[in-house]
PDB file of N, CA and C in Angstrom:
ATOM      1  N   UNK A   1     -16.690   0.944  15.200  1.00  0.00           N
ATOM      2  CA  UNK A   1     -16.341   2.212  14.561  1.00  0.00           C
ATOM      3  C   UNK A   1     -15.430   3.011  15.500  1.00  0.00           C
ATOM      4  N   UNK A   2     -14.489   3.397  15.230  1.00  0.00           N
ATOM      5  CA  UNK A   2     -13.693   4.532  15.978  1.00  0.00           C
ATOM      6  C   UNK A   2     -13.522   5.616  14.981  1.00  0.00           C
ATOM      7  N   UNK A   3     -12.718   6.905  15.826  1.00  0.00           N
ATOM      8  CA  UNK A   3     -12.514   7.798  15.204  1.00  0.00           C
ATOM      9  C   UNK A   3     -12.084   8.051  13.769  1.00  0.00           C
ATOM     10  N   UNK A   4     -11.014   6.207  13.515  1.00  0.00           N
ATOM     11  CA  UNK A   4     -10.434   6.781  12.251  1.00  0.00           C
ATOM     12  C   UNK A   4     -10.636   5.501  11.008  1.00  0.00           C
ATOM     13  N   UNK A   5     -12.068   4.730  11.257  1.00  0.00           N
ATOM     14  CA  UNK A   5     -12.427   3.982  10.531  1.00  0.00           C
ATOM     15  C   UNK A   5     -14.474   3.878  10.611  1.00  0.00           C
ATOM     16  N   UNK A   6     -14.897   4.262   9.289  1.00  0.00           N
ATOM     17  CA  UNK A   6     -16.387   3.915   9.347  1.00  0.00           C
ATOM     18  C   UNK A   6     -16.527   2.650   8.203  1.00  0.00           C
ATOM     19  N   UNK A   7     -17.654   2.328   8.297  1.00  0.00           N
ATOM     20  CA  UNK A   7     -18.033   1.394   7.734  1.00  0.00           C
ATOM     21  C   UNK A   7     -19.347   1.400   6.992  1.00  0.00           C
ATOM     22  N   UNK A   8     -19.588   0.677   5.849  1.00  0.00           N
ATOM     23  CA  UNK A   8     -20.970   1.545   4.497  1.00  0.00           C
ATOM     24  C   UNK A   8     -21.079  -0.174   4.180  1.00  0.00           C
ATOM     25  N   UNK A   9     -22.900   0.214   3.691  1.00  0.00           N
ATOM     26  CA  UNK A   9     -23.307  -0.910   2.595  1.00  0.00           C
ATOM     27  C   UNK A   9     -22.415  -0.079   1.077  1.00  0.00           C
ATOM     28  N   UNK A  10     -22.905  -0.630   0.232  1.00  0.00           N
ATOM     29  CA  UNK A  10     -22.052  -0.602  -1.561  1.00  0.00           C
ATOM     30  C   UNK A  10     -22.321   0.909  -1.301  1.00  0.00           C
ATOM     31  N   UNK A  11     -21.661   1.023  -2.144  1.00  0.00           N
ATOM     32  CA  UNK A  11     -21.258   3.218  -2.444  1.00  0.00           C
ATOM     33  C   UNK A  11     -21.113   2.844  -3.787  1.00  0.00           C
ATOM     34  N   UNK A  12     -21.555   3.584  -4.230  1.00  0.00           N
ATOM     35  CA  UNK A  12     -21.619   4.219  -5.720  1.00  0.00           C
ATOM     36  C   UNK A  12     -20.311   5.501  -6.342  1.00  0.00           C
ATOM     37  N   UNK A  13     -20.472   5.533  -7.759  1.00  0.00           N
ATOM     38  CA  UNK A  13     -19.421   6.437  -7.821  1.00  0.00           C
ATOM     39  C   UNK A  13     -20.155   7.695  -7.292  1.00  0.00           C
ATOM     40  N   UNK A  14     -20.893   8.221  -7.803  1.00  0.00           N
ATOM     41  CA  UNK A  14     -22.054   9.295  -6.880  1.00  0.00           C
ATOM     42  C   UNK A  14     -21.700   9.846  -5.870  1.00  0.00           C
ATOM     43  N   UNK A  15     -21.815   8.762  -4.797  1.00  0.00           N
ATOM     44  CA  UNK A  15     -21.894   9.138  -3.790  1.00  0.00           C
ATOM     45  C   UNK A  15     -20.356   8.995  -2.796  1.00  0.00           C
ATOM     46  N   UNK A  16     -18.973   8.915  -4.143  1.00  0.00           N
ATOM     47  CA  UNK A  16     -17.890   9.659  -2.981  1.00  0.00           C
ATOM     48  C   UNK A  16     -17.333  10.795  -3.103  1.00  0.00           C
ATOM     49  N   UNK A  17     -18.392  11.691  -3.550  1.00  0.00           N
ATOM     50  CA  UNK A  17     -18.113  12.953  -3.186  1.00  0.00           C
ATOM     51  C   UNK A  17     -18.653  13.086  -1.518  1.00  0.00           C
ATOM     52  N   UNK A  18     -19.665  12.795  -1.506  1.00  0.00           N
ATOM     53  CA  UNK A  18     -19.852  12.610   0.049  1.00  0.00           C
ATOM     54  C   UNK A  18     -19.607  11.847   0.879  1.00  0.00           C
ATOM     55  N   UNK A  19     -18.421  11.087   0.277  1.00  0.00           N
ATOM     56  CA  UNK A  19     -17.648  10.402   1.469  1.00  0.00           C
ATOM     57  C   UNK A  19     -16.561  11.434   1.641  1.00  0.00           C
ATOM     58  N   UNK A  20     -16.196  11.908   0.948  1.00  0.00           N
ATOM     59  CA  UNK A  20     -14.708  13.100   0.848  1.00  0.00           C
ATOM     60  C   UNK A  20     -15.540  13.944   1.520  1.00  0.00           C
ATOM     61  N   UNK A  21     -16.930  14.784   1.143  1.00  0.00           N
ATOM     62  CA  UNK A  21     -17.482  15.760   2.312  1.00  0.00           C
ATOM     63  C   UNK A  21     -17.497  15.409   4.174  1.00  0.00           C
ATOM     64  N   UNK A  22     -17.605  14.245   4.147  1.00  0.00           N
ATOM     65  CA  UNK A  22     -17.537  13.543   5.786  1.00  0.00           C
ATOM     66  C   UNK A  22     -15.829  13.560   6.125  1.00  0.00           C
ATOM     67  N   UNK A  23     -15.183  13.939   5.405  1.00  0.00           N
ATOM     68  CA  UNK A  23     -13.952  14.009   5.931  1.00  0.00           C
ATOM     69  C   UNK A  23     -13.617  12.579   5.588  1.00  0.00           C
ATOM     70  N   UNK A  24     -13.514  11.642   5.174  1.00  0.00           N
ATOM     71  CA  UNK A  24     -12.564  10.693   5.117  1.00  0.00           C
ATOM     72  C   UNK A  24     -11.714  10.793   3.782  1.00  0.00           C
ATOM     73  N   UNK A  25     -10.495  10.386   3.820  1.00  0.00           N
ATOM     74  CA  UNK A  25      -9.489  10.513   2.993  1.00  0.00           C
ATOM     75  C   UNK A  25      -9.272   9.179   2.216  1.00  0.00           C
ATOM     76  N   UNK A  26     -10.050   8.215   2.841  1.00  0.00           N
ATOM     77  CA  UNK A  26      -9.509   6.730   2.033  1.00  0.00           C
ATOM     78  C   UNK A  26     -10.532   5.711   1.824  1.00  0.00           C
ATOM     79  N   UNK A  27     -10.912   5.204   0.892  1.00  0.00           N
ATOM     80  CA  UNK A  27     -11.787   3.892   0.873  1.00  0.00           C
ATOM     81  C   UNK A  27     -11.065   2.730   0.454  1.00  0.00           C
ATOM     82  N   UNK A  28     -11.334   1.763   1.179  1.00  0.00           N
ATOM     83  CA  UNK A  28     -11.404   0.273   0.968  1.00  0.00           C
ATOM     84  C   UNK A  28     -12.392  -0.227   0.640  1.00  0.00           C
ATOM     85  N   UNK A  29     -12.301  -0.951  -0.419  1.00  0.00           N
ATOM     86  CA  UNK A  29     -13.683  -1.664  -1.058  1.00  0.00           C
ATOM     87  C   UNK A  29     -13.191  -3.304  -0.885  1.00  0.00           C
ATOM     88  N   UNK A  30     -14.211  -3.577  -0.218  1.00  0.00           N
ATOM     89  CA  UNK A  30     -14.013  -5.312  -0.057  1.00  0.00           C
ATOM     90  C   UNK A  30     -15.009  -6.305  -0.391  1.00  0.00           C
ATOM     91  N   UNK A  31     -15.587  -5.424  -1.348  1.00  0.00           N
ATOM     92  CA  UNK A  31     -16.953  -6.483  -2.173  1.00  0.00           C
ATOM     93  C   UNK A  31     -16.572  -7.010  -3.715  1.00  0.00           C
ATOM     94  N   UNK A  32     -16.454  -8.209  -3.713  1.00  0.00           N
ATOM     95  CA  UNK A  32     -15.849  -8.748  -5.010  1.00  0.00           C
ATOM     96  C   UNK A  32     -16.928  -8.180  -6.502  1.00  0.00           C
ATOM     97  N   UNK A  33     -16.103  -7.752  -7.020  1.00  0.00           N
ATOM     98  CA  UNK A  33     -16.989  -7.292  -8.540  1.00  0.00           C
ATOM     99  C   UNK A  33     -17.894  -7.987  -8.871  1.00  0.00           C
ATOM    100  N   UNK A  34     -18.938  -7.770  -9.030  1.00  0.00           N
ATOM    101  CA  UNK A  34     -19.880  -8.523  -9.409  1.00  0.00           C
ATOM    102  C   UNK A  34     -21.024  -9.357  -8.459  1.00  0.00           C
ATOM    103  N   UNK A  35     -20.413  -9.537  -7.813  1.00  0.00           N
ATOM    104  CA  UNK A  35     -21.246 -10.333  -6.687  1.00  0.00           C
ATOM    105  C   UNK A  35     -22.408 -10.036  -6.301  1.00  0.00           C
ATOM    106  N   UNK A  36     -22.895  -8.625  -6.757  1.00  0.00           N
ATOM    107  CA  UNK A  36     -24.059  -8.302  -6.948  1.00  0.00           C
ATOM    108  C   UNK A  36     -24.912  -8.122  -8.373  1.00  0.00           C
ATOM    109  N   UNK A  37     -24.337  -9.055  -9.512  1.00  0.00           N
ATOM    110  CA  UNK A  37     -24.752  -9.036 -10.092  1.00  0.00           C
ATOM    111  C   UNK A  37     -24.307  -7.409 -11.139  1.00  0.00           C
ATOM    112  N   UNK A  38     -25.216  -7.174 -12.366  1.00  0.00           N
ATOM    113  CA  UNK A  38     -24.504  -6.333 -13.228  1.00  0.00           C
ATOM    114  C   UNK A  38     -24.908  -4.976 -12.945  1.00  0.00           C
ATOM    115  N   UNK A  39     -25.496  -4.885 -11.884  1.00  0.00           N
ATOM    116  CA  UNK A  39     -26.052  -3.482 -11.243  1.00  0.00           C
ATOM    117  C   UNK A  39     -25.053  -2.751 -10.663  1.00  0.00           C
ATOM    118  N   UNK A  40     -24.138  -3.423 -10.121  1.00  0.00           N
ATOM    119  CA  UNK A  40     -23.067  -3.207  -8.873  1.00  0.00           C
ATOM    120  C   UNK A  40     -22.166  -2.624  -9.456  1.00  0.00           C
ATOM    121  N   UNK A  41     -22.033  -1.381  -8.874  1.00  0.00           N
ATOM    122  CA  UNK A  41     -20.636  -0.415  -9.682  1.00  0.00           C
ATOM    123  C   UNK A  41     -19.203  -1.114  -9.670  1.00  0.00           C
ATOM    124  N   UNK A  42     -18.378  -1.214 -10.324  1.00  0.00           N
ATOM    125  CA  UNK A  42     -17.689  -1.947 -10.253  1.00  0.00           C
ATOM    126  C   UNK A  42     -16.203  -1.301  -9.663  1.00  0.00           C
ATOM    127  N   UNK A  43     -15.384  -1.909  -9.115  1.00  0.00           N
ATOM    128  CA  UNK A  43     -14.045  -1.293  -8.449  1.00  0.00           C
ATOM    129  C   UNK A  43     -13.627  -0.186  -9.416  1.00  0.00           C
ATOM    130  N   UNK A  44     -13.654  -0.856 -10.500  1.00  0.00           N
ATOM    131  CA  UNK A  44     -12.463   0.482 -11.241  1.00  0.00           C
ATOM    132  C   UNK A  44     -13.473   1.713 -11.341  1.00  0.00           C
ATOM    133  N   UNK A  45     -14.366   2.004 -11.269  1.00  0.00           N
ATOM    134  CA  UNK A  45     -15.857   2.542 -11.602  1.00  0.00           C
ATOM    135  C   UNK A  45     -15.494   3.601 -10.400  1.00  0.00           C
ATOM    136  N   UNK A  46     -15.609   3.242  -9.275  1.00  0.00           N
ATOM    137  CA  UNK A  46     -15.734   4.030  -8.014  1.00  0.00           C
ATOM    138  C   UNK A  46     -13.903   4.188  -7.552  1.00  0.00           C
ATOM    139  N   UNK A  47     -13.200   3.471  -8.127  1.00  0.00           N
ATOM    140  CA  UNK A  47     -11.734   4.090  -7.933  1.00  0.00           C
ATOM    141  C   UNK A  47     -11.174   4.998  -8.312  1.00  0.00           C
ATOM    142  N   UNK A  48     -12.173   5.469 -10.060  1.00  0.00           N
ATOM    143  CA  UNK A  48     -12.137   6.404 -11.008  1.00  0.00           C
ATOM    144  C   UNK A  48     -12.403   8.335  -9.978  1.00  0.00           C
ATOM    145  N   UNK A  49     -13.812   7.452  -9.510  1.00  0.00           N
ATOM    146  CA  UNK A  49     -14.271   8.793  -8.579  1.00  0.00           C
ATOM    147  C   UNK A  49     -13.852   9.238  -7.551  1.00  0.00           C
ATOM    148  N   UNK A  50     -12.942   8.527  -6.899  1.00  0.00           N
ATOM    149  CA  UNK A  50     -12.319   8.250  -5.382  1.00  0.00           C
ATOM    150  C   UNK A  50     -11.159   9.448  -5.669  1.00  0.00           C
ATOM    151  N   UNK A  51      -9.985   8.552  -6.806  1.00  0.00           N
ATOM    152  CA  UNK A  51      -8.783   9.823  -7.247  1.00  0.00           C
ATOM    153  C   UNK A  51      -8.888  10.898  -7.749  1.00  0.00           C
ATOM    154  N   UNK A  52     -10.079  10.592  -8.342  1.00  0.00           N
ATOM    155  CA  UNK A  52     -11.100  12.273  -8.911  1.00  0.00           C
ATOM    156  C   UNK A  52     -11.376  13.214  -7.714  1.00  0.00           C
ATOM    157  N   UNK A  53     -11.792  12.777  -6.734  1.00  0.00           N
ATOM    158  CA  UNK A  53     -12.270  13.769  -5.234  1.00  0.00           C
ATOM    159  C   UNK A  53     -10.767  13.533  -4.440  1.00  0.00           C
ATOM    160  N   UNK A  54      -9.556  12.886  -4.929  1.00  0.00           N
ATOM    161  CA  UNK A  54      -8.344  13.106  -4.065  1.00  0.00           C
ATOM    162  C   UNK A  54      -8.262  12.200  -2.787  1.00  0.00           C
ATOM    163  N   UNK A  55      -9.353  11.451  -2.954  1.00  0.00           N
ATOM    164  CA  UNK A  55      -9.082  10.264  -1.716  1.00  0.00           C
ATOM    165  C   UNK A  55      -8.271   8.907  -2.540  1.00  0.00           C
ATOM    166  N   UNK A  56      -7.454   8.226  -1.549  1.00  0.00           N
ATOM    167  CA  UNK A  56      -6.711   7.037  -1.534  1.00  0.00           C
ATOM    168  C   UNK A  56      -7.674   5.961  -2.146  1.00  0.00           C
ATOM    169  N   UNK A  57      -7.628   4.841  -2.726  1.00  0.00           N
ATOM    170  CA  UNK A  57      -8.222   4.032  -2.835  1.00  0.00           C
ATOM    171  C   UNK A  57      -7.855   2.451  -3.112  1.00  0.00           C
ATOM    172  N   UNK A  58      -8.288   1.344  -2.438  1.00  0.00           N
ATOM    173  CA  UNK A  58      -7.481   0.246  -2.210  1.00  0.00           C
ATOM    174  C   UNK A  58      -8.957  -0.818  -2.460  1.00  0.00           C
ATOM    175  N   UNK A  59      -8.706  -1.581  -3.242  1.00  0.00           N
ATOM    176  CA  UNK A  59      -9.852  -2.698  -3.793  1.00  0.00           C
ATOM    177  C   UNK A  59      -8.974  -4.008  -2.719  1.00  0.00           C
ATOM    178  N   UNK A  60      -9.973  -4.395  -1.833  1.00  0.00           N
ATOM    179  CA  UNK A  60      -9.703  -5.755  -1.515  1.00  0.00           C
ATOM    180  C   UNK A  60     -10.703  -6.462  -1.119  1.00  0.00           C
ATOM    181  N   UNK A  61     -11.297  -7.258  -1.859  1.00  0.00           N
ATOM    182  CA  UNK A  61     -12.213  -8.051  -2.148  1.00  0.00           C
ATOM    183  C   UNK A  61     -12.541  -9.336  -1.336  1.00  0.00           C
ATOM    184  N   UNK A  62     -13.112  -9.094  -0.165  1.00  0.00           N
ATOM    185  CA  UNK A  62     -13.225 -10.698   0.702  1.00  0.00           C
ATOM    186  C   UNK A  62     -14.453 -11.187   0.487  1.00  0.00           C
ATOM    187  N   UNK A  63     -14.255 -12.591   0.368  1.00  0.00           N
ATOM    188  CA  UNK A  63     -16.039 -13.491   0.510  1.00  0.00           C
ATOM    189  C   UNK A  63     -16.441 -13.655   1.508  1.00  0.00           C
ATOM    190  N   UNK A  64     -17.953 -12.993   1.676  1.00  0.00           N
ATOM    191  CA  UNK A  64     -18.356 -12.875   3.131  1.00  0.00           C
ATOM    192  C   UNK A  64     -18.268 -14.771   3.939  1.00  0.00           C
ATOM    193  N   UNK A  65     -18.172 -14.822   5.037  1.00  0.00           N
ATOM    194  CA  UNK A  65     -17.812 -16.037   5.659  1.00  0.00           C
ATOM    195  C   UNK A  65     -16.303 -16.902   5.558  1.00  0.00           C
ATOM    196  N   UNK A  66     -15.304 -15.988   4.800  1.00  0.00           N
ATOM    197  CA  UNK A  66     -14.475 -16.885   3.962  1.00  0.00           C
ATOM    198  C   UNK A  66     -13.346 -16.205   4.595  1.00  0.00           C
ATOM    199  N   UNK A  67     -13.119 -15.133   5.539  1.00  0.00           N
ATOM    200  CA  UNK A  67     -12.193 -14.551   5.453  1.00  0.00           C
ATOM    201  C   UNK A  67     -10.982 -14.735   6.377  1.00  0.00           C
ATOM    202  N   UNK A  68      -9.652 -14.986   5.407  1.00  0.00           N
ATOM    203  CA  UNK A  68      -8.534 -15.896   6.081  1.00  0.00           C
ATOM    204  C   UNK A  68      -7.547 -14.941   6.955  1.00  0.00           C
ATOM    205  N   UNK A  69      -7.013 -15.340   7.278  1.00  0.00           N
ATOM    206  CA  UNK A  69      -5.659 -14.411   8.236  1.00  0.00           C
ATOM    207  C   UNK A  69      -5.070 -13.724   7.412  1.00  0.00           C
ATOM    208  N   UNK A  70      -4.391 -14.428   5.886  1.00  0.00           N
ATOM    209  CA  UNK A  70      -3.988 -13.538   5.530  1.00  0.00           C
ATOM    210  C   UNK A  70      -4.743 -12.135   4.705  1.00  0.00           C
ATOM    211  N   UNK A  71      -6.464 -12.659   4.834  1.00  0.00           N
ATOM    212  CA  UNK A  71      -6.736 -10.911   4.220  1.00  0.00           C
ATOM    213  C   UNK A  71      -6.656 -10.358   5.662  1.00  0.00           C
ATOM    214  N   UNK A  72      -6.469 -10.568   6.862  1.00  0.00           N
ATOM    215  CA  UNK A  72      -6.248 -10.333   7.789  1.00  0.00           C
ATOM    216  C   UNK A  72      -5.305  -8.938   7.955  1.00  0.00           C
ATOM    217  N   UNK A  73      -4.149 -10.057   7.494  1.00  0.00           N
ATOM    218  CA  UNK A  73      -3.145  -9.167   7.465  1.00  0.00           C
ATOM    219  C   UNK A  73      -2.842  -8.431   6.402  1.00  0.00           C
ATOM    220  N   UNK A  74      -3.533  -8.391   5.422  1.00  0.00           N
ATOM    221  CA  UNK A  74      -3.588  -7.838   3.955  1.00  0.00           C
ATOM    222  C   UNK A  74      -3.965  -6.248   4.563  1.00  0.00           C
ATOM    223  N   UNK A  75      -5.285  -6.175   5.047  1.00  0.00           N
ATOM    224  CA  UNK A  75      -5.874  -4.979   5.539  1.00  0.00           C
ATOM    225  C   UNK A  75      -5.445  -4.417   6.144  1.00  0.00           C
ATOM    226  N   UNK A  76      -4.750  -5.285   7.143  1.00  0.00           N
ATOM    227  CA  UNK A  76      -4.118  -4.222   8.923  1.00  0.00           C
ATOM    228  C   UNK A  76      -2.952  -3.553   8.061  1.00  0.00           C
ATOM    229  N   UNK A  77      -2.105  -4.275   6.922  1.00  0.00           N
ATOM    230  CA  UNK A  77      -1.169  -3.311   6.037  1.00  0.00           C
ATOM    231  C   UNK A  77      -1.901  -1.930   5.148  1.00  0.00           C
ATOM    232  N   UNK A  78      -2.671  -2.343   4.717  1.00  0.00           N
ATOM    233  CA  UNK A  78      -3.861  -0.887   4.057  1.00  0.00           C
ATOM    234  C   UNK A  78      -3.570  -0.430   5.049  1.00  0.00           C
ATOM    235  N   UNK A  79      -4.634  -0.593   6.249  1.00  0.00           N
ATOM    236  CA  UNK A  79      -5.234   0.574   7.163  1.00  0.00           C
ATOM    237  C   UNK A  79      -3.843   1.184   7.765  1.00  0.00           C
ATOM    238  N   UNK A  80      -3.017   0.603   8.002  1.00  0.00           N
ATOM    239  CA  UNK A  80      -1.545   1.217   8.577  1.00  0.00           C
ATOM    240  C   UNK A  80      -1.253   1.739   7.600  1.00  0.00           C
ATOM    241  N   UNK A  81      -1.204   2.160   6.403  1.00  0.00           N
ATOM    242  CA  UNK A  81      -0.454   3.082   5.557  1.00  0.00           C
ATOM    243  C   UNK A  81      -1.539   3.705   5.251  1.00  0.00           C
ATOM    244  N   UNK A  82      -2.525   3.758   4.798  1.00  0.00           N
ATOM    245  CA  UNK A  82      -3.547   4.893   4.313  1.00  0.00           C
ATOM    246  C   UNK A  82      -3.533   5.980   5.311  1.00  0.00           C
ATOM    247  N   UNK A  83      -4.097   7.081   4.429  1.00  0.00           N
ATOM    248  CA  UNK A  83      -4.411   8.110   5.078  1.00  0.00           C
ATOM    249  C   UNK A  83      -5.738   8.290   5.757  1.00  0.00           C
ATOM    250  N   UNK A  84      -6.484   8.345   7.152  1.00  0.00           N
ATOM    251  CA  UNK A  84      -7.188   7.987   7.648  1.00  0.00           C
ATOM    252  C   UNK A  84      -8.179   9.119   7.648  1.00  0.00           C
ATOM    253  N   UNK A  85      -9.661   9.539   8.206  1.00  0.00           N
ATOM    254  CA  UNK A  85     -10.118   8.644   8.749  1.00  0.00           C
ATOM    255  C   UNK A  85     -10.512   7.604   7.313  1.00  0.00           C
ATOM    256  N   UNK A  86     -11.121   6.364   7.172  1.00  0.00           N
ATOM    257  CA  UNK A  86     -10.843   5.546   5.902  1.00  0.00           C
ATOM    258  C   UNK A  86     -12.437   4.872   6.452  1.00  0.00           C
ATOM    259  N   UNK A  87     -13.007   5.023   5.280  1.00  0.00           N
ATOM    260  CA  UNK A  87     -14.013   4.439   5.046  1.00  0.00           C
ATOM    261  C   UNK A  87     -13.781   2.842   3.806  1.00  0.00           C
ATOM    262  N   UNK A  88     -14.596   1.816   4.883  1.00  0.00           N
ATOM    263  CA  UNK A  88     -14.989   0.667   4.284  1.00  0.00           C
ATOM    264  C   UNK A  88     -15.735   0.050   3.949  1.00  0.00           C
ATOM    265  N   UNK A  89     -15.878  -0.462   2.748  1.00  0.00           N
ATOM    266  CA  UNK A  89     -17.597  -0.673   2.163  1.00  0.00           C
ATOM    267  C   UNK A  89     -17.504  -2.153   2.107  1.00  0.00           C
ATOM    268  N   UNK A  90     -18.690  -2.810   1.797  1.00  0.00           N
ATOM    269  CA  UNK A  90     -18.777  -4.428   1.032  1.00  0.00           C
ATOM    270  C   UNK A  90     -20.506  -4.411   0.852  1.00  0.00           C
ATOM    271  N   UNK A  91     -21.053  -5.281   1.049  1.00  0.00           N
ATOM    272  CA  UNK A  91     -22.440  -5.240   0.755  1.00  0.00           C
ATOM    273  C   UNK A  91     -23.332  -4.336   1.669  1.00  0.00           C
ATOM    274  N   UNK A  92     -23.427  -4.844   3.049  1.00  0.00           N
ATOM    275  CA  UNK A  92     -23.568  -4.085   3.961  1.00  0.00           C
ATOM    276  C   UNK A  92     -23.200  -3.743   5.126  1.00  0.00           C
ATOM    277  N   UNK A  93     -21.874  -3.409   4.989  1.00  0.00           N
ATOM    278  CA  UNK A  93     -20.539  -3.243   6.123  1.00  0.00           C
ATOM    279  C   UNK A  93     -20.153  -4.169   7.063  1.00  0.00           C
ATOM    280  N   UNK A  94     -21.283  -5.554   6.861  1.00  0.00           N
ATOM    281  CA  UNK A  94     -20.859  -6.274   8.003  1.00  0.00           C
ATOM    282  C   UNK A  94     -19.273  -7.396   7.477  1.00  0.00           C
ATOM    283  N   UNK A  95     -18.866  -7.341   6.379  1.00  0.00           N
ATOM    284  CA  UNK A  95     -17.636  -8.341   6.333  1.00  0.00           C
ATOM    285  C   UNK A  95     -16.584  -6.954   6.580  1.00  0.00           C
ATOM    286  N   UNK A  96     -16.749  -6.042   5.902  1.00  0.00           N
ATOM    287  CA  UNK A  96     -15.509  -5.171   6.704  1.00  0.00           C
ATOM    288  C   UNK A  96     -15.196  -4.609   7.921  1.00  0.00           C
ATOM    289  N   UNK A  97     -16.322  -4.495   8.763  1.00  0.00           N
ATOM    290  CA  UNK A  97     -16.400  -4.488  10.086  1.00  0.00           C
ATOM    291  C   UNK A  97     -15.569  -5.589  10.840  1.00  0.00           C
ATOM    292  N   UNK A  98     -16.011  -6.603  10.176  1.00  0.00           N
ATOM    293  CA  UNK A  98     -15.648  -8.432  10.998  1.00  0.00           C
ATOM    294  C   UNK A  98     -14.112  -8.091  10.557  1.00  0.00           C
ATOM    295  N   UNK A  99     -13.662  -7.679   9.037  1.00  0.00           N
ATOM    296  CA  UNK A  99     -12.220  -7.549   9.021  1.00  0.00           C
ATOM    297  C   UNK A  99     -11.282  -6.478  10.051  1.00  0.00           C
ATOM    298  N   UNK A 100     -12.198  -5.512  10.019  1.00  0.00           N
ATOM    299  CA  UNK A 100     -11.711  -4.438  11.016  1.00  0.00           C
ATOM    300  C   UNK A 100     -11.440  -5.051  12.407  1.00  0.00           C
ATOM    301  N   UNK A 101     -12.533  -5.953  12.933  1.00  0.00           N
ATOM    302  CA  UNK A 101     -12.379  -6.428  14.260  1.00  0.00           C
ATOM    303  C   UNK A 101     -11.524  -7.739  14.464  1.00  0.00           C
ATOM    304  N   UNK A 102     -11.253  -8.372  13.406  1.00  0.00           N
ATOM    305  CA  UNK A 102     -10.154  -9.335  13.544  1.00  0.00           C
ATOM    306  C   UNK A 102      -8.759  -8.912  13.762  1.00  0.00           C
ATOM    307  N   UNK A 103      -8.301  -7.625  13.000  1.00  0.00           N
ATOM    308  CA  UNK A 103      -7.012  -7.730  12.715  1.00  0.00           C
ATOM    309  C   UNK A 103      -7.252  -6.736  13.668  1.00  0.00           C
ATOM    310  N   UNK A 104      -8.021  -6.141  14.697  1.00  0.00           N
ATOM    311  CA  UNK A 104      -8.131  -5.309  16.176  1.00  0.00           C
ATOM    312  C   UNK A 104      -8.053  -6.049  17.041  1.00  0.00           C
ATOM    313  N   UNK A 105      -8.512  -7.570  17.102  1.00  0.00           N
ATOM    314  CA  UNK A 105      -8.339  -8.499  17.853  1.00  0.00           C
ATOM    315  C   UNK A 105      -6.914  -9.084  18.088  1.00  0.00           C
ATOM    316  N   UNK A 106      -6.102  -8.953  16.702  1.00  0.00           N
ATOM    317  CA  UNK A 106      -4.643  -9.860  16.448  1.00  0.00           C
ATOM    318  C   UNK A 106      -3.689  -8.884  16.861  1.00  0.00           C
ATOM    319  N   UNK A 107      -4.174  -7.968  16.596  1.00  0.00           N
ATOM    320  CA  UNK A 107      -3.437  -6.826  17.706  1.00  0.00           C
ATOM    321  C   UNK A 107      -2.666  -6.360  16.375  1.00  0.00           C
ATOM    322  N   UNK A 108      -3.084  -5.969  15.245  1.00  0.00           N
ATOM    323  CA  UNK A 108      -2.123  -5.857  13.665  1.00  0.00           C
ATOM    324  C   UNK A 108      -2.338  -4.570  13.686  1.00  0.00           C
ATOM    325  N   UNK A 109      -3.252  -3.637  14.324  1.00  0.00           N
ATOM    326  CA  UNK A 109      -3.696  -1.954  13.978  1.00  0.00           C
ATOM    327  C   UNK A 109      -2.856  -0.677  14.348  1.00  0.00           C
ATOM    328  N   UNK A 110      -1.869   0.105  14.105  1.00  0.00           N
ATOM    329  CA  UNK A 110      -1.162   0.580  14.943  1.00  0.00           C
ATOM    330  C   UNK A 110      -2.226   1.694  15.474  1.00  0.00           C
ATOM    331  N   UNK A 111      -3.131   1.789  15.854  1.00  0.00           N
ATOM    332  CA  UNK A 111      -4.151   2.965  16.749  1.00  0.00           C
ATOM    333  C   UNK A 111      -4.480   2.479  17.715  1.00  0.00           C
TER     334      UNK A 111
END
């Protein structure tokens, strides 16, 4: 975690009003629709609420264990253009974390 990236299990539409109250301006969602079955709010669902509270919002969907260079570099392009600090969700933050720390590793982050 640094200053201008946190990391969440699933978020609901609900609850991004209080991601916009914590100050972040952007979510990335990287949990594929459904994958939790028909409970799981779905991208367009919480993208609806995201532009509703005025935060950025970017669906990119990785399979946990699966994740290639190029979502690699898919993300380090998000996180370089979004407006920060940018919150990232998936089941329970650990595949967007691992994405965060790869493309921090490849040296792709301009921070």
């Amino acid at each position: 975690m640094s200053e201008n990236v946190g990391f969440a299990g699933q978020i609901s539409p609900e609850q991004v009003s209080q991601v916009h109250e914590k100050g972040f301006k952007s979510i990335i969602n990287n949990r594929p629709d459904m994958e939790g079955g028909p409970d799981q709010p779905t991208s367009a669902q919480i993208e609806e609420a995201a532009r509703n509270a005025g935060l950025d919002y970017v669906y990119q969907p990785v399979v946990a264990g699966q994740i290639t260079e190029l979502d690699v570099r898919a993300f380090a392009n998000h996180y370089n253009e979004l407006p920060k600090p940018l919150l990232m969700f998936c089941r329970t933050g650990n595949r967007s974390n691992n994405l965060y720390q790869l493309a921090k590793q490849m040296d792709l982050l301009d921070d």
